[in-house]
Structures are given as structure tokens and as C-alpha cells.
Protein backbone atom coordinates (compact mmCIF):
# COMPACT_ATOMS: atom_id res chain seq x y z
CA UNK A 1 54.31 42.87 -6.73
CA UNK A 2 50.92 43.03 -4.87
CA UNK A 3 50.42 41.97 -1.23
CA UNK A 4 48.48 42.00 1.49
CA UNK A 5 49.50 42.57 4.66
CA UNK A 6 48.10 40.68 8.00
CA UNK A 7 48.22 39.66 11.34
CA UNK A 8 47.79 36.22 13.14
CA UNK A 9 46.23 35.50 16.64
CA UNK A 10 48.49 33.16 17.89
CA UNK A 11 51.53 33.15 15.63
CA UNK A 12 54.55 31.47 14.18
CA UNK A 13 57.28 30.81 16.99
CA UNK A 14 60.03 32.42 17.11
CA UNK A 15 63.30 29.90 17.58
CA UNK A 16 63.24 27.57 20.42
CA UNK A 17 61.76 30.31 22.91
CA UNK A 18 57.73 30.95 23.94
CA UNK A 19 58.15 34.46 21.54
CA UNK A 20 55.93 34.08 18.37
CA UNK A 21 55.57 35.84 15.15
CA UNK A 22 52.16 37.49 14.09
CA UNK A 23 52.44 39.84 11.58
CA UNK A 24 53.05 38.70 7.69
CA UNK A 25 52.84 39.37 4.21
CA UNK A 26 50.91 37.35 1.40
CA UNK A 27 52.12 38.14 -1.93
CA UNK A 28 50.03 37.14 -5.22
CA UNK A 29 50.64 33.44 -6.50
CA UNK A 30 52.57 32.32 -9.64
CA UNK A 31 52.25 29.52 -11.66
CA UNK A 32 56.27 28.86 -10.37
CA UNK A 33 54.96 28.66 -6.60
CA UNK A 34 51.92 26.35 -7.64
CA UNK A 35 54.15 23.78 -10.10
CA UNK A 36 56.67 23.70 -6.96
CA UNK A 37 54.08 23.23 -4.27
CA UNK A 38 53.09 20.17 -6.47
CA UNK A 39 56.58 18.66 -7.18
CA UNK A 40 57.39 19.13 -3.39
CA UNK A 41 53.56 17.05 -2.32
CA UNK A 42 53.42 15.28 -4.81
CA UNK A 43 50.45 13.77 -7.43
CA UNK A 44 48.49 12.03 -4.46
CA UNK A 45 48.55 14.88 -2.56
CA UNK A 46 45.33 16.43 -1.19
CA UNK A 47 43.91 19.78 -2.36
CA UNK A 48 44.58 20.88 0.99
CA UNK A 49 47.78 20.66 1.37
CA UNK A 50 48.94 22.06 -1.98
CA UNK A 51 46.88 24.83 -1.35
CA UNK A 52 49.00 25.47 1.82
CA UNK A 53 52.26 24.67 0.18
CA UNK A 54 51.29 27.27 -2.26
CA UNK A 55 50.53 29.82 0.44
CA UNK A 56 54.00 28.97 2.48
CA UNK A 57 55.82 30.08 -0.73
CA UNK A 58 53.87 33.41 -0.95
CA UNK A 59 54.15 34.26 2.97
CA UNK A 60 56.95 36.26 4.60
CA UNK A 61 56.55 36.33 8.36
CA UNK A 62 58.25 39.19 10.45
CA UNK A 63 60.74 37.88 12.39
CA UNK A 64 60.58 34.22 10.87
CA UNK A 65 64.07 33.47 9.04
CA UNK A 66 62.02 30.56 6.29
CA UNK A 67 58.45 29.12 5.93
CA UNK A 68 57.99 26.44 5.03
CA UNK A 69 54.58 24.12 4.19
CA UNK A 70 55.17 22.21 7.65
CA UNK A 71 55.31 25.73 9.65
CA UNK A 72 52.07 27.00 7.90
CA UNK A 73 50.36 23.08 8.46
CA UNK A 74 51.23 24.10 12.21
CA UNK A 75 49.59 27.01 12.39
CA UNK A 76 45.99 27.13 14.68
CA UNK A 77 42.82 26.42 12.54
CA UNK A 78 42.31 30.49 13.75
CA UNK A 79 45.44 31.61 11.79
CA UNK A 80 44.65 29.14 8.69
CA UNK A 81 41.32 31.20 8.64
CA UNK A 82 43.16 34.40 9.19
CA UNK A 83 45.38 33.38 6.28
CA UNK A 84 42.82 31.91 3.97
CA UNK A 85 41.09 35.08 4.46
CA UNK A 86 44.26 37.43 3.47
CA UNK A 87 44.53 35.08 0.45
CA UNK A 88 41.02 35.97 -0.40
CA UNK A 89 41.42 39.75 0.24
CA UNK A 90 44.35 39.96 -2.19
CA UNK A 91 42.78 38.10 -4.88
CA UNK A 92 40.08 40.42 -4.73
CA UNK A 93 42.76 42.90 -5.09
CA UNK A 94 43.93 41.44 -8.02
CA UNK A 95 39.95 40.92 -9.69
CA UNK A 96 40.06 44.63 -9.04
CA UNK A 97 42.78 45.46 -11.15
CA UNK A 98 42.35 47.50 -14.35
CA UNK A 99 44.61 47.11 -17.68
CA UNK A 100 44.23 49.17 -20.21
């Protein structure tokens, strides 16, 4: 499986205390964690949001028992860009990839 691993700025919390989360792991995307991000949104659902429902199913955070879509919609807009970017690194990862 491919990844990419990352950091945030400000984090994921950790439990009920101040103590957050900031390093993670984006995996690549299957069709599985896009058809799931849909039935969980639904049809009306924005772009947006499936895109980050997508991304919750590909992220493992250090520390952080489950993601979910409503943990990555809470991240800062600074982390969003920190994980869009990731996303972006590792398909370029994947573009990169040679089969013979």
C-alpha cells in the first residue's frame, strides 16, 4: 500500500484533555472508500465534503483511536491545507509509478 506520511500544525485532540495529535498517515484511495464516503453523505452532498469523507477513510492519526469525516471537518483550515497537500503529494506518487 502507498502512503504518505505528514504532520499537522495544530492537530487532532487527543480524548477529553488539551493533548492533540499531529502526525498521520494518508494512504492511496479506493473506489471502496469513495462509494462509502458517498453512501455515508449522501447524493446532495457537496463535493467538499465527500472529498473529506474520502480522506477520513484513508487517514490514520498517531495516537487517535478512529477518524471519522466529522473529526477531519474539525480540523483548522491550516491542517485541511496540510492534508489536501499530502493528498496531492501521494497522488503524485502514484502518477509516478511505473508498470511494466
Amino acid at each position: 500500500m502507498i502512503t504518505v506520511e505528514g504532520k499537522f500544525v495544530h492537530g487532532v485532540p487527543m480524548g477529553k484533555g488539551v493533548k492533540r495529535a499531529t502526525d498521520f498517515t494518508l494512504r492511496a484511495g479506493t473506489v471502496r472508500d469513495s462509494v462509502e464516503a458517498l453512501e455515508e453523505c449522501g447524493p446532495d452532498a457537496s463535493p467538499s465534503r465527500l472529498r473529506y469523507a474520502t480522506l477520513a477513510r484513508r487517514l490514520t492519526v498517531s495516537g487517535v483511536e478512529q477518524i471519522t469525516t466529522d473529526v477531519v471537518m474539525d480540523l483548522t483550515d491550516r491542517d485541511g491545507v496540510v492534508l489536501e497537500n499530502t493528498s496531492d503529494e501521494l497522488e503524485k506518487k502514484l502518477d509516478d509509478l511505473k508498470i511494466d
